[in-house]
C-alpha atoms as a PDB file:
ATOM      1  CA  UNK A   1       0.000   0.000   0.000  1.00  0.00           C
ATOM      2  CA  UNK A   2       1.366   3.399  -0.884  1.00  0.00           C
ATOM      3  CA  UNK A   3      -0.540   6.596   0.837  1.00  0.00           C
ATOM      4  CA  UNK A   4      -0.937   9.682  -0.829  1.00  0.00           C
ATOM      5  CA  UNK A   5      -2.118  12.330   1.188  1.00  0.00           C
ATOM      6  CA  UNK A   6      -4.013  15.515  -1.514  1.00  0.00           C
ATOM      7  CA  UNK A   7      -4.411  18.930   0.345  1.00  0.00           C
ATOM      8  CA  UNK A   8      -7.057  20.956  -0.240  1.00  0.00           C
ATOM      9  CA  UNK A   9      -9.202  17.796  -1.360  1.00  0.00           C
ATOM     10  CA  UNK A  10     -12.777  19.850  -0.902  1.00  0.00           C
ATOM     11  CA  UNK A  11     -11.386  22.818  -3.383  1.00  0.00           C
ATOM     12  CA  UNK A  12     -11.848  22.896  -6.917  1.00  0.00           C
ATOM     13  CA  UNK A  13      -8.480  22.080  -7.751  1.00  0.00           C
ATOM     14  CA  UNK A  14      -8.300  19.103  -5.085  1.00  0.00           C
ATOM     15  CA  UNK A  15     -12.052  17.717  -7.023  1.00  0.00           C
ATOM     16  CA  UNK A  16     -10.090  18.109 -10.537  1.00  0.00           C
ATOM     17  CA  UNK A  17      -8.004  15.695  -9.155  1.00  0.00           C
ATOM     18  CA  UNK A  18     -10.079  13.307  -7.313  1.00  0.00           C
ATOM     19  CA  UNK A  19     -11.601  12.973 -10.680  1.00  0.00           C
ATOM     20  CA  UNK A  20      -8.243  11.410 -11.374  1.00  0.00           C
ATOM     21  CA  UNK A  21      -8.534   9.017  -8.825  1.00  0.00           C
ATOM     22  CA  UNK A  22      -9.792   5.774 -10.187  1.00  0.00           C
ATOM     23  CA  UNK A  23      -7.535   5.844 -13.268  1.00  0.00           C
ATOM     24  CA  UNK A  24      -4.631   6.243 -11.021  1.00  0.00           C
ATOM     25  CA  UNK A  25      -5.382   3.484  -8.978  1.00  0.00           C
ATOM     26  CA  UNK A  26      -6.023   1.503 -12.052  1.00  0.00           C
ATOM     27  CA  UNK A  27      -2.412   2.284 -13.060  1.00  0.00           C
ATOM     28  CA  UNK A  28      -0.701   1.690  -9.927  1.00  0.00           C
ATOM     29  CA  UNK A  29      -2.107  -0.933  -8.153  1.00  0.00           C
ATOM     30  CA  UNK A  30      -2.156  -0.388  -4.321  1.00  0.00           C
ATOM     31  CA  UNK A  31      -2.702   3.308  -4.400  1.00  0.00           C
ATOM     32  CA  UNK A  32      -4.345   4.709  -1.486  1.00  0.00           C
ATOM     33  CA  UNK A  33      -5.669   8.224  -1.505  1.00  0.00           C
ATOM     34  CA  UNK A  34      -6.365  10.433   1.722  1.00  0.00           C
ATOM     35  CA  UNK A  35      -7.998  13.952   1.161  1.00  0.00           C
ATOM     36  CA  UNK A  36      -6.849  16.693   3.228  1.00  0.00           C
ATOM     37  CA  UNK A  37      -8.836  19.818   3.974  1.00  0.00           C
ATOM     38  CA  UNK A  38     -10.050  22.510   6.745  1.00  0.00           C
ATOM     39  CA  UNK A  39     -13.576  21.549   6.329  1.00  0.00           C
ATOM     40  CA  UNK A  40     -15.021  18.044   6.716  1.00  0.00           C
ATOM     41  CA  UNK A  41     -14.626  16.012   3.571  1.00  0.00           C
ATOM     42  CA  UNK A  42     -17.834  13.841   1.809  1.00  0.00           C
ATOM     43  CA  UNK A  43     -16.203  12.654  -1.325  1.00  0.00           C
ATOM     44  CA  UNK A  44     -16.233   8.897  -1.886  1.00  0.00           C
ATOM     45  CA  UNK A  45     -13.260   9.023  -4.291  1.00  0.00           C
ATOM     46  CA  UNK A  46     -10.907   9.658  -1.842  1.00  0.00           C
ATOM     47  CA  UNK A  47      -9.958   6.345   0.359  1.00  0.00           C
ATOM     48  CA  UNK A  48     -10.038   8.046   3.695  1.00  0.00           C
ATOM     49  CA  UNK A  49     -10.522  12.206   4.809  1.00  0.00           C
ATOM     50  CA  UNK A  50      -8.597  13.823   7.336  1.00  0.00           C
ATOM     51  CA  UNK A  51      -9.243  17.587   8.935  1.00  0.00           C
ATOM     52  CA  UNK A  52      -5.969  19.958   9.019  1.00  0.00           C
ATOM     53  CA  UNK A  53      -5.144  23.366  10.236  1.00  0.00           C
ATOM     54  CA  UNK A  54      -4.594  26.738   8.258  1.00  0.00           C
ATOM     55  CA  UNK A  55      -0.873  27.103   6.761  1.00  0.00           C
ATOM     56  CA  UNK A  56      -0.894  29.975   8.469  1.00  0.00           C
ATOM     57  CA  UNK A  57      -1.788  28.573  12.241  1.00  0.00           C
ATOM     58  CA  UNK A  58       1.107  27.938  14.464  1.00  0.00           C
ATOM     59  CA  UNK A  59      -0.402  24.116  14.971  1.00  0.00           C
ATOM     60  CA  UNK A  60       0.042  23.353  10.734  1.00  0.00           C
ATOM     61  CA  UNK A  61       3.209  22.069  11.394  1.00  0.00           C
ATOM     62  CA  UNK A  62       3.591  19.926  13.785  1.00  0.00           C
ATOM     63  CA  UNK A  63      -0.121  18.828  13.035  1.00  0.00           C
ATOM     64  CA  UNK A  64       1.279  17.778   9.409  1.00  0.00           C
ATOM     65  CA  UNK A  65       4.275  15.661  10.911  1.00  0.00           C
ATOM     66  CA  UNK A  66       1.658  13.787  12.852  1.00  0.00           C
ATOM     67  CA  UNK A  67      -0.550  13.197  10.332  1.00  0.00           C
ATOM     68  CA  UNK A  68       1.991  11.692   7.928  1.00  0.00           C
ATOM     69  CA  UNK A  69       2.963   9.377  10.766  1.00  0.00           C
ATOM     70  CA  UNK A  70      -0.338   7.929  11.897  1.00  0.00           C
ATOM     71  CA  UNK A  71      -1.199   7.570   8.283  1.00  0.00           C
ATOM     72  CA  UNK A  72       1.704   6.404   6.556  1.00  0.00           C
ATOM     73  CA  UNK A  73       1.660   8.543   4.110  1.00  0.00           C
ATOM     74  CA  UNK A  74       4.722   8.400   1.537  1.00  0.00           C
ATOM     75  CA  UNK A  75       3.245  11.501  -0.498  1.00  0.00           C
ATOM     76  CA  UNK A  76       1.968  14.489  -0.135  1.00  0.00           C
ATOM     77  CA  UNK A  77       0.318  16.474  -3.076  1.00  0.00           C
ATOM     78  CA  UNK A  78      -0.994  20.153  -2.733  1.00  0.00           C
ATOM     79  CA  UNK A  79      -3.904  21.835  -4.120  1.00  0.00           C
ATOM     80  CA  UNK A  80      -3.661  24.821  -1.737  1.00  0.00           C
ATOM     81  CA  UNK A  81      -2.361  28.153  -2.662  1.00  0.00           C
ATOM     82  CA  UNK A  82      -2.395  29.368   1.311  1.00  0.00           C
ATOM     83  CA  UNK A  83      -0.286  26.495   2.540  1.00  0.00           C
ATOM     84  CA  UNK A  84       2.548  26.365  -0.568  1.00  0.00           C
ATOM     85  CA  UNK A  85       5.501  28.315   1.027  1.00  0.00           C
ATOM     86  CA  UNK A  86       5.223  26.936   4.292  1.00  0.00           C
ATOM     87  CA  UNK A  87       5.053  23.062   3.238  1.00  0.00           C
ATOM     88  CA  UNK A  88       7.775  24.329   0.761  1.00  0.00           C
ATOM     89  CA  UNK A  89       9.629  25.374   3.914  1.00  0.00           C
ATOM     90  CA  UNK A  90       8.922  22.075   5.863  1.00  0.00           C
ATOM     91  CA  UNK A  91       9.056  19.533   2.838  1.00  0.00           C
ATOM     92  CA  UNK A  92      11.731  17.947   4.169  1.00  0.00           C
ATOM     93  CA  UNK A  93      11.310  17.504   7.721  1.00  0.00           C
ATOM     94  CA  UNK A  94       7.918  16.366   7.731  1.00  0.00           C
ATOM     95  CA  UNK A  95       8.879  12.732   6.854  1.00  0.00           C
ATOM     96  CA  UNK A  96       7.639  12.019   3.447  1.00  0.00           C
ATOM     97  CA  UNK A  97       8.078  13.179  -0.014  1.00  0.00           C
ATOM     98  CA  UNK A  98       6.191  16.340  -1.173  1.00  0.00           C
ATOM     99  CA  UNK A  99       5.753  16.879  -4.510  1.00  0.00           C
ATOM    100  CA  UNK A 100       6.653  20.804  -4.337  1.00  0.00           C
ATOM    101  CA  UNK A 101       9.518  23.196  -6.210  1.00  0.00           C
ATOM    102  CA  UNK A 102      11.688  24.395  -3.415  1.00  0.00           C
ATOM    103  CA  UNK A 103      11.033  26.953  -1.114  1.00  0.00           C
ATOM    104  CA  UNK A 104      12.527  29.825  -2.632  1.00  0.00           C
ATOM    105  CA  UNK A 105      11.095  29.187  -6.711  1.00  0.00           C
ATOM    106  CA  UNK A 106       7.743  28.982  -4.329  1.00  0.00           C
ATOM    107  CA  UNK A 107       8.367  32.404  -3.001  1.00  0.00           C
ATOM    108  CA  UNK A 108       8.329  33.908  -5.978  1.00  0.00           C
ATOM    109  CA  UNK A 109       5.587  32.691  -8.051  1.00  0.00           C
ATOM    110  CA  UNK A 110       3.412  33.088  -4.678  1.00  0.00           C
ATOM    111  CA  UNK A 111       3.410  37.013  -4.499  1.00  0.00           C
ATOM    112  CA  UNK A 112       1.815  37.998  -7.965  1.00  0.00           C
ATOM    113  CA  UNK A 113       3.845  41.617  -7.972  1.00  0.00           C
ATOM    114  CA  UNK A 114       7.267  39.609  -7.438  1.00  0.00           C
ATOM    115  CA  UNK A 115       6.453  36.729 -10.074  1.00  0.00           C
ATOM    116  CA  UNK A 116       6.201  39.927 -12.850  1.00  0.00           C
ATOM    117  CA  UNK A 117       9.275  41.347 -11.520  1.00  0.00           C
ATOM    118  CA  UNK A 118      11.469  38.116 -11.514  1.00  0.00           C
ATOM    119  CA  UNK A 119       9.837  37.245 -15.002  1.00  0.00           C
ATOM    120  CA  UNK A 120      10.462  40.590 -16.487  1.00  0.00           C
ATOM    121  CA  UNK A 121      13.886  40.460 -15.170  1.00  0.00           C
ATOM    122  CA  UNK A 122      14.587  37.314 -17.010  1.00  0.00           C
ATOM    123  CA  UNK A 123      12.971  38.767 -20.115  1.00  0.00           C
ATOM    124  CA  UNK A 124       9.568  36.512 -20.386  1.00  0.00           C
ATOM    125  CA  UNK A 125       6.592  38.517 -21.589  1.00  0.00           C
ATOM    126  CA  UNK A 126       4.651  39.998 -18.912  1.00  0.00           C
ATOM    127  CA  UNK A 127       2.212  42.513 -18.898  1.00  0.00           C
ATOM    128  CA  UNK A 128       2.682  46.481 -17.362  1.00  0.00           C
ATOM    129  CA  UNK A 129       2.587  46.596 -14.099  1.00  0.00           C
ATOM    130  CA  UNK A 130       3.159  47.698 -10.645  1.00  0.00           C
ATOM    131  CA  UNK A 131       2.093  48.630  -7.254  1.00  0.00           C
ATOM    132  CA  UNK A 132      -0.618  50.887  -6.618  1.00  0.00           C
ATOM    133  CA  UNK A 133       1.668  53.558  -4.723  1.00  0.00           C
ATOM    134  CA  UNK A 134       3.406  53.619  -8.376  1.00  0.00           C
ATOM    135  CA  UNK A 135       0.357  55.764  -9.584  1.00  0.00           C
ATOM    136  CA  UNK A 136      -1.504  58.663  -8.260  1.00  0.00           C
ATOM    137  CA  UNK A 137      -4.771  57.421  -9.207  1.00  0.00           C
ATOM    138  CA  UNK A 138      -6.705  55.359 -11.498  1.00  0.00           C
ATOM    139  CA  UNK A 139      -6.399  57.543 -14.735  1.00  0.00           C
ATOM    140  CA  UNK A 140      -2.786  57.995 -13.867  1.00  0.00           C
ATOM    141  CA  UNK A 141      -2.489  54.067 -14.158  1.00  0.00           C
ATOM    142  CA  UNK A 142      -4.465  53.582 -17.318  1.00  0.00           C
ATOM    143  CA  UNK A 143      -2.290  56.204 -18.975  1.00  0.00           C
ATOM    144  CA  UNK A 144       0.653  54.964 -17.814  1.00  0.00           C
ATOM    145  CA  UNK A 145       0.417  51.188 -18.828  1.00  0.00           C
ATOM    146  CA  UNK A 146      -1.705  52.180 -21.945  1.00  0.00           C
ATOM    147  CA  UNK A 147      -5.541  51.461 -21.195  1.00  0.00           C
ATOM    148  CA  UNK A 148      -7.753  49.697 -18.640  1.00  0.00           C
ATOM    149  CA  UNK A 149      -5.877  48.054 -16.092  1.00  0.00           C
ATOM    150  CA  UNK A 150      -6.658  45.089 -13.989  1.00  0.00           C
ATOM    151  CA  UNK A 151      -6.580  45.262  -9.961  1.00  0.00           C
ATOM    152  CA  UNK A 152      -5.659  42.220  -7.606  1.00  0.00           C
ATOM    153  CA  UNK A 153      -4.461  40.955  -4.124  1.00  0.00           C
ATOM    154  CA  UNK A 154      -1.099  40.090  -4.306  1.00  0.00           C
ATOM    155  CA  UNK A 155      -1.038  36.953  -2.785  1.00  0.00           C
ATOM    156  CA  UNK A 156      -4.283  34.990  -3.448  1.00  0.00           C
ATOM    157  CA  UNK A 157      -6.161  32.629  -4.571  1.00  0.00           C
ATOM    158  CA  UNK A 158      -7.665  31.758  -8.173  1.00  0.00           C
ATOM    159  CA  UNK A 159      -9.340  34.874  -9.537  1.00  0.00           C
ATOM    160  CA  UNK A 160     -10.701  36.248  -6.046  1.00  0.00           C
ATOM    161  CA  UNK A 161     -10.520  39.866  -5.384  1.00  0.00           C
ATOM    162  CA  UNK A 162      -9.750  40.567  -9.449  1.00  0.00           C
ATOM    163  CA  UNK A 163     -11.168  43.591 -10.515  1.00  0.00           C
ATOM    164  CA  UNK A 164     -11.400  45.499 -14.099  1.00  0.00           C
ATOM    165  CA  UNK A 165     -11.093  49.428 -14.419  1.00  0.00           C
ATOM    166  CA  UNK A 166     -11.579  51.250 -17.334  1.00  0.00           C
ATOM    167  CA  UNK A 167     -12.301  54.571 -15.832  1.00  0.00           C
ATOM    168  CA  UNK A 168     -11.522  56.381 -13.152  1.00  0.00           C
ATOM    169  CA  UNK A 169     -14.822  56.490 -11.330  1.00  0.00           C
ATOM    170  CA  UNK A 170     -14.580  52.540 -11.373  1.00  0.00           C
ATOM    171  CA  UNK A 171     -12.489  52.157  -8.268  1.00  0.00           C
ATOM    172  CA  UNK A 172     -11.385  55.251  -5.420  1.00  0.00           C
ATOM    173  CA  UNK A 173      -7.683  53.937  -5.863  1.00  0.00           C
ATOM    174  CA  UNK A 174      -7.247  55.198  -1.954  1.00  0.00           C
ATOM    175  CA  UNK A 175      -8.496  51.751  -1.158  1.00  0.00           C
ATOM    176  CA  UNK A 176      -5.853  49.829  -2.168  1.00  0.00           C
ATOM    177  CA  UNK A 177      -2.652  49.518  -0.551  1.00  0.00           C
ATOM    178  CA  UNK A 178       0.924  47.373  -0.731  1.00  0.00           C
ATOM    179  CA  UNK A 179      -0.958  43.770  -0.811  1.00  0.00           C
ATOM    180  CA  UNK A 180      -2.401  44.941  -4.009  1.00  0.00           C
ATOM    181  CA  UNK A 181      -0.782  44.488  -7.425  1.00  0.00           C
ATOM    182  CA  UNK A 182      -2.123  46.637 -10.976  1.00  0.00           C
ATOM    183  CA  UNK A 183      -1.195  45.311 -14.255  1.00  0.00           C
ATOM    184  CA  UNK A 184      -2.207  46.356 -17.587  1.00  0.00           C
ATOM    185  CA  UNK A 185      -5.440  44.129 -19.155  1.00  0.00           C
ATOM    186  CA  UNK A 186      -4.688  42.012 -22.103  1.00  0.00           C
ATOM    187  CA  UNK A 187      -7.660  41.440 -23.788  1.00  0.00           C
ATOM    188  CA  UNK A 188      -6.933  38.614 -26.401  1.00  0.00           C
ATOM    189  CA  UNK A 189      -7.736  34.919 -25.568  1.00  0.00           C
ATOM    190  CA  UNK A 190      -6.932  33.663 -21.966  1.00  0.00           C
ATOM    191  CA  UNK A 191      -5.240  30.129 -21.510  1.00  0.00           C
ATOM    192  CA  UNK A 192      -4.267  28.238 -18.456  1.00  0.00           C
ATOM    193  CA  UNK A 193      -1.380  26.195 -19.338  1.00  0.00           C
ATOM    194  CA  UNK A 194      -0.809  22.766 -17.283  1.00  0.00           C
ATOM    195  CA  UNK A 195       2.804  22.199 -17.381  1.00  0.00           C
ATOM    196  CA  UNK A 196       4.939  19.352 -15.462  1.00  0.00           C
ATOM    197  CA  UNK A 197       9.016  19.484 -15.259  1.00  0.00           C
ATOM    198  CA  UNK A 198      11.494  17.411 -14.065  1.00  0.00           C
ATOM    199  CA  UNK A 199      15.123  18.886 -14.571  1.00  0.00           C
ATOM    200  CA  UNK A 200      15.454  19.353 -18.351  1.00  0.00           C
ATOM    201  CA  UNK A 201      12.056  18.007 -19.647  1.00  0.00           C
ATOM    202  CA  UNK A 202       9.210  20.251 -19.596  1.00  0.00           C
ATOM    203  CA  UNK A 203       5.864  18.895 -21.020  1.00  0.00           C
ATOM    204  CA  UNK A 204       2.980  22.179 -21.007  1.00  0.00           C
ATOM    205  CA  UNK A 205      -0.479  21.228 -22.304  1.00  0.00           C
ATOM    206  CA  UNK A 206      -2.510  24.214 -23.256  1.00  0.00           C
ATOM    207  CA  UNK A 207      -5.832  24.507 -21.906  1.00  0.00           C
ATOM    208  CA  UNK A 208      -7.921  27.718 -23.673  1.00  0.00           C
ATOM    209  CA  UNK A 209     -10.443  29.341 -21.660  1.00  0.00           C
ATOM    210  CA  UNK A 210     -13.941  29.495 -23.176  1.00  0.00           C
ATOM    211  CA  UNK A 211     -15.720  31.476 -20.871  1.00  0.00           C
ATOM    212  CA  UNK A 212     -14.522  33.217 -17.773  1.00  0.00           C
ATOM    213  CA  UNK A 213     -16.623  33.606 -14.115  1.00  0.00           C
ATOM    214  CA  UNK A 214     -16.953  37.328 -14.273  1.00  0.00           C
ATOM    215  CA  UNK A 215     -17.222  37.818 -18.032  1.00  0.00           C
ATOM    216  CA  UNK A 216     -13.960  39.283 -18.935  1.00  0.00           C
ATOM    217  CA  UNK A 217     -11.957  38.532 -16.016  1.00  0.00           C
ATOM    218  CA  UNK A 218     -12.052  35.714 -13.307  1.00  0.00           C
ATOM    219  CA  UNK A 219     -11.784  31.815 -12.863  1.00  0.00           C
ATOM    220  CA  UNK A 220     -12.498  29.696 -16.262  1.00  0.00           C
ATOM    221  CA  UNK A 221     -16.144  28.197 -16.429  1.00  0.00           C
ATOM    222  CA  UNK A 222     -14.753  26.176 -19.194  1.00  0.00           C
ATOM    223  CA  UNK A 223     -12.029  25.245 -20.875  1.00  0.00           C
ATOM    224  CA  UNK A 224     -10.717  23.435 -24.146  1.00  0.00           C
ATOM    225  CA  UNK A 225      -7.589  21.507 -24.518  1.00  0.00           C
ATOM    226  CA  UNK A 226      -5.470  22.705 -27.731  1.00  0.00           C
ATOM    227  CA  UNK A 227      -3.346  20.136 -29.566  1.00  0.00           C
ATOM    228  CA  UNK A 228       0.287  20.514 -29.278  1.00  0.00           C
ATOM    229  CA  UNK A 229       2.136  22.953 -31.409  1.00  0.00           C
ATOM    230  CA  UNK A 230      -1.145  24.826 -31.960  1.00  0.00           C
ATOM    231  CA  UNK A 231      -0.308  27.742 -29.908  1.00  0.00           C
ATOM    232  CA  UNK A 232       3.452  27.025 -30.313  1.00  0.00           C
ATOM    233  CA  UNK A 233       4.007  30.990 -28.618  1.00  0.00           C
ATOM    234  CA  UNK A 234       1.971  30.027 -25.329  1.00  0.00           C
ATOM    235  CA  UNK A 235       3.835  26.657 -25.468  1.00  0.00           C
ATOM    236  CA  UNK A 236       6.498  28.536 -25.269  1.00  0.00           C
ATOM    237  CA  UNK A 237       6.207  31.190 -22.791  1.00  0.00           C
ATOM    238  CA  UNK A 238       4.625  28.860 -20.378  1.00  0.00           C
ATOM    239  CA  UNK A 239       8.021  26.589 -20.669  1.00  0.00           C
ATOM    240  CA  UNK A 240       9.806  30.296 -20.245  1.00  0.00           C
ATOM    241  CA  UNK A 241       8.444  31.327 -17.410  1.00  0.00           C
ATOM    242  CA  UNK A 242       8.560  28.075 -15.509  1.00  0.00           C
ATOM    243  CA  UNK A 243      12.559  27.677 -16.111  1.00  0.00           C
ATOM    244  CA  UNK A 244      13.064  31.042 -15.297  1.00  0.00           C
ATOM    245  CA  UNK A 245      11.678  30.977 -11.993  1.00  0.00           C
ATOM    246  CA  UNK A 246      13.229  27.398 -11.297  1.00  0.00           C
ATOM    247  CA  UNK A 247       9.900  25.838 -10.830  1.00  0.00           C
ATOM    248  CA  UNK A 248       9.683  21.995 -10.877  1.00  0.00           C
ATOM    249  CA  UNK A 249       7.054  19.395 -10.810  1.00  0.00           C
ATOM    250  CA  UNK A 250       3.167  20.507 -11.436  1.00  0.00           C
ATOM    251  CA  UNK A 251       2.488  24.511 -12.461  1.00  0.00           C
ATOM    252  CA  UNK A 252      -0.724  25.338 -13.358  1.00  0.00           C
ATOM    253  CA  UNK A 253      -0.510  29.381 -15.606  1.00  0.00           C
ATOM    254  CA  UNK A 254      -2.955  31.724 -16.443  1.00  0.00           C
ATOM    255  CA  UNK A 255      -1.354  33.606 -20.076  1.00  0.00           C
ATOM    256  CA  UNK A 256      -3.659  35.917 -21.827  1.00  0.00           C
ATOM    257  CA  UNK A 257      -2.989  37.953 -25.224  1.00  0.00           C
ATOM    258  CA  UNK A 258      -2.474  41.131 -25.807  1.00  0.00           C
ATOM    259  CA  UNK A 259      -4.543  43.590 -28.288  1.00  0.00           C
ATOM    260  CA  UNK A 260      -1.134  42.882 -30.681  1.00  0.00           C
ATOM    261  CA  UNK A 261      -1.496  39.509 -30.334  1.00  0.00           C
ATOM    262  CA  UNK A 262       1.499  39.111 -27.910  1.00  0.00           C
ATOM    263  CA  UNK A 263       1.006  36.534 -24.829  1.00  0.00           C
ATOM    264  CA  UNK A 264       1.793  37.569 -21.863  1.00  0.00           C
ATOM    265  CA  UNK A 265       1.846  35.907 -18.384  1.00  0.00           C
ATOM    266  CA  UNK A 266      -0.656  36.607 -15.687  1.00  0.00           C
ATOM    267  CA  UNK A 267       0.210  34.934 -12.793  1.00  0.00           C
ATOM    268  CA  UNK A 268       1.930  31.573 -12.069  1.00  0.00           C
ATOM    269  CA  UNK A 269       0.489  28.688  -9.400  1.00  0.00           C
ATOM    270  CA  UNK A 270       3.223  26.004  -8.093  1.00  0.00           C
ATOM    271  CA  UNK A 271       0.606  23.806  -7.542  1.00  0.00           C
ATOM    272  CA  UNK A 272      -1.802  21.436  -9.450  1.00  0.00           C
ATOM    273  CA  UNK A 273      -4.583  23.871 -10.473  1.00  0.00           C
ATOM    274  CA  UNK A 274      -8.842  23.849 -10.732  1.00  0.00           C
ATOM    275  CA  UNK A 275      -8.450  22.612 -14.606  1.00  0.00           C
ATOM    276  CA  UNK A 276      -5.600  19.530 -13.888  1.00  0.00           C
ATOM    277  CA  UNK A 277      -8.822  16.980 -14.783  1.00  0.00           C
ATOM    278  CA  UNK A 278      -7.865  18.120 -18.544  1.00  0.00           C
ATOM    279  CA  UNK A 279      -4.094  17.457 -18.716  1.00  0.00           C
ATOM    280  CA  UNK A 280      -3.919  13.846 -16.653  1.00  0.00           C
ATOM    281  CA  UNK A 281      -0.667  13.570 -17.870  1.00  0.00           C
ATOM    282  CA  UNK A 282       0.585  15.412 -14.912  1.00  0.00           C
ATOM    283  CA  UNK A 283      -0.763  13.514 -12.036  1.00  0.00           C
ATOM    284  CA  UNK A 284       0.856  10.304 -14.087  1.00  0.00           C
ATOM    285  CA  UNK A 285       4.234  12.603 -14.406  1.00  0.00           C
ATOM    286  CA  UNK A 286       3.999  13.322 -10.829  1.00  0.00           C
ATOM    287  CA  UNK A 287       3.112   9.834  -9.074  1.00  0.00           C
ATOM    288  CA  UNK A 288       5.574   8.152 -11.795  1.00  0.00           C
ATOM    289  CA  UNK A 289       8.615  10.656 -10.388  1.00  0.00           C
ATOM    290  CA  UNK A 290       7.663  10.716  -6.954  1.00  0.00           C
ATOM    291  CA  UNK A 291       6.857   7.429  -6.190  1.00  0.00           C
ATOM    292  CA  UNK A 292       9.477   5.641  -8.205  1.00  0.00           C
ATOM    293  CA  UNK A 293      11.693   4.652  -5.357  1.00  0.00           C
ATOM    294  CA  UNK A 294       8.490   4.048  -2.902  1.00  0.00           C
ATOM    295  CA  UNK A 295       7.826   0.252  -2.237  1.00  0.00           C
ATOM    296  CA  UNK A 296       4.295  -0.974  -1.518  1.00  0.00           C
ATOM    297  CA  UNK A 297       3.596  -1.657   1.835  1.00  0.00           C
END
């Protein structure tokens, strides 16, 4: 018996991959899956359900350790954007494998104002942006970065707390503060690119979102998978901006267009993401690389 542990198991992205479930266990005999979460799981795909603490409560820790020892577990696979730099921080003292980049490539691509800087440094497309303090107001934004810009928490999750201006009576700009982040809006088509890499091989499947939660802006309602080489350019830039900030295993993107035609990248998740269900490939990649050495109990 092998125990993987999935965090976040009642979120979307931890039911994209209980959907996955069965044809893991088909492929690895003696699979068992435990779902994690801060509310009470009901979800008969998942083996067994366990309760956990916030990331952020002083008890995560040590409650994690004990959890992987009662259990067994031999894996642990995350779902939850909250909890990614401090079980990046603890990966390796909490007595299993986690299937996590390392703490510092989690850093960065967890704070959306620091993943444009670092990505912009290394010269991958990104779109304008800054800090709120940069501008004096609203209009001083949308002239400065060329048009409406887009409004968002710095560090959260999915498309929560996203807003779109396109004038200045659309926000009072002395709301927001440091924890925000502006960028410009791209208004072209919006993917969400599923990528897995280990050292040197990077495989990205392209998901293209049909229809987004708040119209223009927000989570994707639905999605459909592009054949490879079909957007070679977001194939591309999604492999970019992984590598450059030293991301491994599981990365789920959001890349949108630009008016010219130019992707650019939104916002990066080190984690398996709400549309995973569409590219199984990297729950194989994952369980194949992390579980390689692992013998069945």
């Amino acid at each position: 018996m092998t125990v993987v542990l999935i965090t976040g198991a009642a979120g979307p992205a931890g039911a994209a991959l209980g959907a996955q479930l069965d044809r893991a266990r088909a492929d690895r005999p003696g699979l068992v899956f435990t779902g994690a979460d801060l509310l009470e799981l009901d979800d008969p795909r998942y083996d067994a359900a366990v309760t956990v603490p916030r990331a952020d409560a002083p008890e995560y820790a040590p409650a994690m350790r004990r959890l992987v020892a009662e259990h067994g577990v031999d894996l642990i696979v995350t779902t939850v954007q909250d909890e990614l730099v401090a079980l990046a921080g603890i990966g390796k003292t909490i007595g299993c494998r986690v299937a996590i980049s390392a703490a510092g490539p989690v850093a960065l691509s967890a704070d959306k104002l620091i993943t444009m800087w670092a990505l912009a440094d290394a010269g991958v497309a990104v779109p304008g942006h800054g800090s709120p303090a940069d501008f004096a107001g609203a209009e001083a934004a949308m002239a400065a970065l060329g048009g409406p810009v887009v409004v968002k928490p710095r560090v959260s999750r999915g498309g929560r707390g996203v807003r779109l201006i396109e004038s200045a009576s659309d926000l009072d700009w002395s709301t927001l503060d440091a924890a925000d982040v502006v960028q410009s809006f791209a208004p072209g088509t919006e993917y969400c690119p599923q990528v897995y890499r280990r050292g040197d091989d990077v495989m990205v499947v392209v998901l293209e979102k049909t229809a987004l939660k708040e119209g223009r802006v927000g989570n994707a309602v639905s999605t459909v998978r592009r054949k490879a080489g079909e957007v070679a350019d977001v194939e591309a830039l999604a492999r970019d901006a992984v590598l450059a900030l030293g991301l491994t295993g599981a990365v789920d993107l959001d890349i949108r267009r630009e008016a010219s035609g130019r992707p650019v990248v939104l916002e990066i998740n080190a984690r398996f993401g709400a549309n995973s269900a569409a590219a199984p490939e990297l729950l194989d990649r994952t369980l194949a690389a992390e579980l390689s050495g692992t013998t069945t109990r």
